[in-house]
Protein backbone atom coordinates (compact mmCIF):
# COMPACT_ATOMS: atom_id res chain seq x y z
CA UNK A 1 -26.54 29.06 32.26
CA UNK A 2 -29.71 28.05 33.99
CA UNK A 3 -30.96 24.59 32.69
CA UNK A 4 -34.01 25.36 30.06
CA UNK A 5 -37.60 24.76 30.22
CA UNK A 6 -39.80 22.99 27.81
CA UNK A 7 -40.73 26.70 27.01
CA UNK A 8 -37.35 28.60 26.80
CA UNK A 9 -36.34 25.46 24.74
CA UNK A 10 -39.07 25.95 22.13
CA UNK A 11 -38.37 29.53 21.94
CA UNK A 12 -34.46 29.25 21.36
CA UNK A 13 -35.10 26.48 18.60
CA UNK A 14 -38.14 29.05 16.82
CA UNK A 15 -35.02 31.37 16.64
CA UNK A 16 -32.48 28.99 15.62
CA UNK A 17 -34.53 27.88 13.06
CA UNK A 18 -35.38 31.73 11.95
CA UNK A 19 -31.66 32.43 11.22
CA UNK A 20 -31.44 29.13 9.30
CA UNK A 21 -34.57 30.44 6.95
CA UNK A 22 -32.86 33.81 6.50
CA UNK A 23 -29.66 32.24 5.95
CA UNK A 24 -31.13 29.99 2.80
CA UNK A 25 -33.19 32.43 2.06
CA UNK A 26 -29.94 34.45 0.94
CA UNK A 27 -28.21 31.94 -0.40
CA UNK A 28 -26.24 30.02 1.77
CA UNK A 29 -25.42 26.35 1.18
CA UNK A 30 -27.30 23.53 3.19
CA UNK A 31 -24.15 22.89 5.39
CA UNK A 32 -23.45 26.50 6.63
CA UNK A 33 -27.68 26.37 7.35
CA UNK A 34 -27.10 22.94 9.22
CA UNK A 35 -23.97 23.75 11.70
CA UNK A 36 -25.06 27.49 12.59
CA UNK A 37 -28.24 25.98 13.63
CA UNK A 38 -26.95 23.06 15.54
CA UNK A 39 -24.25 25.41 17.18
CA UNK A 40 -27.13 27.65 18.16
CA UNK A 41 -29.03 25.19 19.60
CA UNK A 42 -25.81 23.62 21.68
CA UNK A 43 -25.06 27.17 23.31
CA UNK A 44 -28.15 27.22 24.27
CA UNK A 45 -27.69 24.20 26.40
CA UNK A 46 -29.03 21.32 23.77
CA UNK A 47 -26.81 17.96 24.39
CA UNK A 48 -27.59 16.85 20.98
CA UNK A 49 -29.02 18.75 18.13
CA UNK A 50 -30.44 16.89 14.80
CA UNK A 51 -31.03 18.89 12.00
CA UNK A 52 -31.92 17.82 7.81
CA UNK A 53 -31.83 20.76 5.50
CA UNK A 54 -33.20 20.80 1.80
CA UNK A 55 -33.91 23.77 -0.41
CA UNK A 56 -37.28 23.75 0.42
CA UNK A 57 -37.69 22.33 4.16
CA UNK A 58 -35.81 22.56 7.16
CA UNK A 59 -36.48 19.94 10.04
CA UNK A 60 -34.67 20.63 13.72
CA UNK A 61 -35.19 17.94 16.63
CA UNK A 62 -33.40 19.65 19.87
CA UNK A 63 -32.31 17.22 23.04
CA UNK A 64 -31.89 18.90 26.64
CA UNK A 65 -32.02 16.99 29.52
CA UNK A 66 -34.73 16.49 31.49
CA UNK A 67 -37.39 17.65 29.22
CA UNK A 68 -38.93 16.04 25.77
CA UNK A 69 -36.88 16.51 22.65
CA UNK A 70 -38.03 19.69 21.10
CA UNK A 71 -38.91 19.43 17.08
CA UNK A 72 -39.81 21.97 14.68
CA UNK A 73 -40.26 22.11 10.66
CA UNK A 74 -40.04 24.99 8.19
CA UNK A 75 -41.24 25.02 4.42
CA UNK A 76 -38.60 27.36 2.51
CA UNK A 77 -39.49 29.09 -0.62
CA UNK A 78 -38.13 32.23 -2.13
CA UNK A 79 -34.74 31.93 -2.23
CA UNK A 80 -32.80 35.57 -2.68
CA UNK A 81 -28.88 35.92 -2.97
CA UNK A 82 -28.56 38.55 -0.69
CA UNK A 83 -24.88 38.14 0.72
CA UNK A 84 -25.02 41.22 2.95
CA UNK A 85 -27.95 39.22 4.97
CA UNK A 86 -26.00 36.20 5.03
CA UNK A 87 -22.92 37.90 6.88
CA UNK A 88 -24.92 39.30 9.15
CA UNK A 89 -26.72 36.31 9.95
CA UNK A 90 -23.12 34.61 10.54
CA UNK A 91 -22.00 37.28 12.75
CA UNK A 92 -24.84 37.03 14.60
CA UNK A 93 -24.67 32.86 15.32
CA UNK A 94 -21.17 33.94 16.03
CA UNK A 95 -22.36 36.28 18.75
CA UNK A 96 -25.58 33.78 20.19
CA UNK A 97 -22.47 31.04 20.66
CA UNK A 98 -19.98 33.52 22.50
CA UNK A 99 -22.68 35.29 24.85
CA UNK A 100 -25.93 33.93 24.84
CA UNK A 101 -28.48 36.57 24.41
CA UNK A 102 -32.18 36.25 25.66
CA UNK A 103 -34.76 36.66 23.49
CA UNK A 104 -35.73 39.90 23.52
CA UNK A 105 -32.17 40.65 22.20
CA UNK A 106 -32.37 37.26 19.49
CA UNK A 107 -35.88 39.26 18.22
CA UNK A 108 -34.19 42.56 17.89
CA UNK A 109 -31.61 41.61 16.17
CA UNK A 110 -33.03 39.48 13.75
CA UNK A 111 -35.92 42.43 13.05
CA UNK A 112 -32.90 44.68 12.64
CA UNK A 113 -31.30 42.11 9.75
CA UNK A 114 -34.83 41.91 8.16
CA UNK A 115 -35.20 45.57 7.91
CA UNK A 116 -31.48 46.21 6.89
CA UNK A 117 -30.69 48.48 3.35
CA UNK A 118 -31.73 46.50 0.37
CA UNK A 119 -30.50 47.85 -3.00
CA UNK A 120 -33.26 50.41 -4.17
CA UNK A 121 -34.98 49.91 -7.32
CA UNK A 122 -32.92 52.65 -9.38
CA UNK A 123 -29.79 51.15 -8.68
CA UNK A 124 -31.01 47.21 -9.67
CA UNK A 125 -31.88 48.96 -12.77
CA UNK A 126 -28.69 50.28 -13.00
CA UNK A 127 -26.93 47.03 -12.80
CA UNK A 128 -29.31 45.29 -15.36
CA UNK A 129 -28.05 47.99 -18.06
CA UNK A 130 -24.35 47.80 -17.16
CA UNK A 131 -24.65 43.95 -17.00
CA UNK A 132 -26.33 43.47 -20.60
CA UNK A 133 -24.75 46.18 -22.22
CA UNK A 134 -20.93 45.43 -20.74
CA UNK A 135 -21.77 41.33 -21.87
CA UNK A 136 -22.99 42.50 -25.43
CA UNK A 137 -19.65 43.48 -26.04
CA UNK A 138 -18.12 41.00 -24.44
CA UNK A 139 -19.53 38.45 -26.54
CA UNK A 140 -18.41 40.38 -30.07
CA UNK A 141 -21.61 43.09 -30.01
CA UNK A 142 -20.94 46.47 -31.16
CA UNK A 143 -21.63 49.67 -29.88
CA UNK A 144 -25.18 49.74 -30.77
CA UNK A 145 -25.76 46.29 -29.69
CA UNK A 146 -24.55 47.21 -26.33
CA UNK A 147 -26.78 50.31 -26.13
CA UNK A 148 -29.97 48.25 -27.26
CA UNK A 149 -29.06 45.27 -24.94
CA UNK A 150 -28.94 47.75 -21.80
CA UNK A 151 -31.69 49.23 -22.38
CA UNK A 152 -33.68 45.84 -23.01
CA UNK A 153 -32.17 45.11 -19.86
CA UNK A 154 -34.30 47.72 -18.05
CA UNK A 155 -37.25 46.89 -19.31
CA UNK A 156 -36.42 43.29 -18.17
CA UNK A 157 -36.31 44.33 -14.72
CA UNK A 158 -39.80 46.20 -14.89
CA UNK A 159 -41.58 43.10 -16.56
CA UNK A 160 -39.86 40.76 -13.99
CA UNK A 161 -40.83 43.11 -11.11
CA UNK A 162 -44.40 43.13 -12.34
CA UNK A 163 -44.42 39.19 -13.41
CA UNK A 164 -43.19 38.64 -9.61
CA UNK A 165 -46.01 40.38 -8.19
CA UNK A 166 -49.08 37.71 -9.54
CA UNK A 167 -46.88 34.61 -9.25
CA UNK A 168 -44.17 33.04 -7.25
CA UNK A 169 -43.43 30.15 -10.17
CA UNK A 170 -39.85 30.81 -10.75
CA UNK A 171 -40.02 28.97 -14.14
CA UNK A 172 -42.91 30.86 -15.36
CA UNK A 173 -41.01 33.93 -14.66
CA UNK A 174 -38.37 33.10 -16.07
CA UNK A 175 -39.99 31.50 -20.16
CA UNK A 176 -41.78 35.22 -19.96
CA UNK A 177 -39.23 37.33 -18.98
CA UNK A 178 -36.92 35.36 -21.95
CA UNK A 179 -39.38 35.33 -24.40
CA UNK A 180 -40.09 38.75 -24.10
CA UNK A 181 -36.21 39.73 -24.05
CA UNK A 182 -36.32 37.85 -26.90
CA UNK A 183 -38.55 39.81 -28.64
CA UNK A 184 -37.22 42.87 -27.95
CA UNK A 185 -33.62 41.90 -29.37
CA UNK A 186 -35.73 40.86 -32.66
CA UNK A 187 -37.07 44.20 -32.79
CA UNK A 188 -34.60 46.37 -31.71
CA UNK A 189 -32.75 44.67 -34.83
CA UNK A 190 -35.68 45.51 -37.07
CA UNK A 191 -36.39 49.00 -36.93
CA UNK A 192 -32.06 49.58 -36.65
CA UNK A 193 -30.90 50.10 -32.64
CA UNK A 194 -29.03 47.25 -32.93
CA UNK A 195 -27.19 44.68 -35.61
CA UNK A 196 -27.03 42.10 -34.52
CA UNK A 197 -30.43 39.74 -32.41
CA UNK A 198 -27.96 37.46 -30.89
CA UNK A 199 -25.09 39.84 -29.29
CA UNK A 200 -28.12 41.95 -28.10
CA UNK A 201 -30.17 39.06 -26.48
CA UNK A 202 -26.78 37.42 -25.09
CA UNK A 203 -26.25 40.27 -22.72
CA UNK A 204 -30.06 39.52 -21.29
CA UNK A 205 -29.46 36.11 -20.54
CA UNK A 206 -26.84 36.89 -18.39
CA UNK A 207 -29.30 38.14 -15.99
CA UNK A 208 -31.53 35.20 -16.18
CA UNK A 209 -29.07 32.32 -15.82
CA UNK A 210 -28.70 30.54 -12.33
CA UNK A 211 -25.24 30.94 -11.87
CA UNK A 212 -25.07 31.23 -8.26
CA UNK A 213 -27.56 27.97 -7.68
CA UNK A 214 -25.29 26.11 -10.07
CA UNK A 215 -21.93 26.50 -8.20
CA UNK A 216 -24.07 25.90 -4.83
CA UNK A 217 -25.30 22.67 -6.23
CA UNK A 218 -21.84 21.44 -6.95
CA UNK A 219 -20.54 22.99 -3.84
CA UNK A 220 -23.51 20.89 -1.91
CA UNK A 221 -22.20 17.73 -3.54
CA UNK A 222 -18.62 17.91 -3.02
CA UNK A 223 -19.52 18.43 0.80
CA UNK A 224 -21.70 15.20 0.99
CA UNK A 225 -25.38 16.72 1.00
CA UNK A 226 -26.57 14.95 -2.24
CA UNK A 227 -29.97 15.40 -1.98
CA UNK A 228 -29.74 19.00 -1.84
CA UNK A 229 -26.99 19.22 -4.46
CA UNK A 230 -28.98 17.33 -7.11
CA UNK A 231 -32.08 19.29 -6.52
CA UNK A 232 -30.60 22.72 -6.61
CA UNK A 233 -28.83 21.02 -10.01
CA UNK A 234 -31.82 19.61 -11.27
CA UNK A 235 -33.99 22.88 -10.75
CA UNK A 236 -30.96 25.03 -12.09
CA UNK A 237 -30.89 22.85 -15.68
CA UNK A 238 -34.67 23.10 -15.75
CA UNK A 239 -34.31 27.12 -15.27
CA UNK A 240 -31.39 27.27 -18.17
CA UNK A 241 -33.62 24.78 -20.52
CA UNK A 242 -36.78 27.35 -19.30
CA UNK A 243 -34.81 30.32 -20.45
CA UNK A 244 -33.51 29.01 -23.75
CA UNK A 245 -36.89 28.13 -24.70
CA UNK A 246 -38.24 31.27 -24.54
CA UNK A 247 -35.71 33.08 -26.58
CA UNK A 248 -35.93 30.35 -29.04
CA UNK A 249 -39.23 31.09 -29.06
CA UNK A 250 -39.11 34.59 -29.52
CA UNK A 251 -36.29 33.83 -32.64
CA UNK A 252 -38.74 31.64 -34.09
CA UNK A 253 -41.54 33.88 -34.59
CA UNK A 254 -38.90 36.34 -36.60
């Protein structure tokens, strides 16, 4: 390909750095982020491509010949699983290494990732009943434990949904949503849905626990980025210690 400009250089890195947002963003692990954006960069015509990734920051330096290195910086924050996004963000770093597209195409693409089907509300609801109610059980809950837990489980989702809407503080979210989950299992006990407090608010922490960030911050270790593994660790205890607070709490005042 033609050798870059200063400009076409800066606007190859703004993308390669956009699919490495979107891909932690949705959950991928620092070294997936790190080598799509580095091979990005190097089809691109980059002869050496330096790139630190964190949970919370990305920082790209580009070198092409004949013009100054190219370096850019992004502050992360609201990380999603969303493994859908993620495989579409690999296939397309797959396709930006075998043909090269300008960017016209890069911007298209990536619009048509960041406006692809999400899971509609009615359906996370869904999964927040089936997922309390089917670990209610699980754990030794009976019948009516599993009903109350599920539907506890709904009303989880609406308070989180509202919660997430005046504040982005991930452990604030998370000592409400647990206390109040908490309370509910109390109650739900107390006027006779359920038996049993503990079955019933069992199947709600299963949809607060950070089980995803807690395999990625082993997975992050065992592959030699450190830092990121013992911060993804470190804010994954804090979010279980968060959690069990609040339905301690919420056992306490029963």
């Amino acid at each position: 390909m033609a050798a870059l400009t200063k400009n076409d250089a800066e606007k190859y890195l703004f993308y390669a750095m956009e699919i490495g947002e979107m891909m932690l963003t949705s959950g991928a692990e620092v070294g997936r982020v790190e080598d799509s954006i580095r091979r990005i960069c190097m089809a691109y015509g980059a002869r050496r491509v330096d790139v630190f990734t964190i949970t919370s920051s990305i920082v790209t330096t580009m070198y092409v010949d004949d013009i100054p290195p190219c370096t850019q910086t992004r502050r992360v924050s609201g990380i999603q699983n969303n493994l859908l996004a993620l495989d579409e963000l690999n296939q397309l770093s797959r396709d930006i290494c075998r043909s090269q597209p300008d960017h016209k195409e890069l911007e298209h693409s990536l619009n048509r990732i960041k406006s692809g089907k999400r899971y509609p509300f009615h359906t996370q609801l869904l999964t927040n009943a089936l997922t309390s109610g089917c670990f209610s059980v699980f754990f030794g809950g009976s019948w009516m434990d599993m009903i109350a837990s599920a539907i506890i489980g709904v009303l989880l989702k609406f308070f989180e949904a509202a919660l997430k809407r005046g504040s982005s503080n991930g452990l604030i979210v998370a000592l409400l949503c647990s206390s109040f989950g908490g309370l509910l299992s109390n109650l739900a006990v107390f006027v006779g849905l359920g038996h049993n407090a503990d079955m019933i608010s069992i199947g709600n922490i299963m949809l607060l626990i950070p089980g995803v960030a807690f395999t990625n911050s082993l997975r992050d270790m065992f592959s030699g980025d450190i830092i990121t593994g013992l911060v993804r660790f470190i804010e994954s205890v804090l979010l279980a210690m968060t959690i069990a607070l609040g339905f301690t709490f919420a056992n306490f005042l029963f």
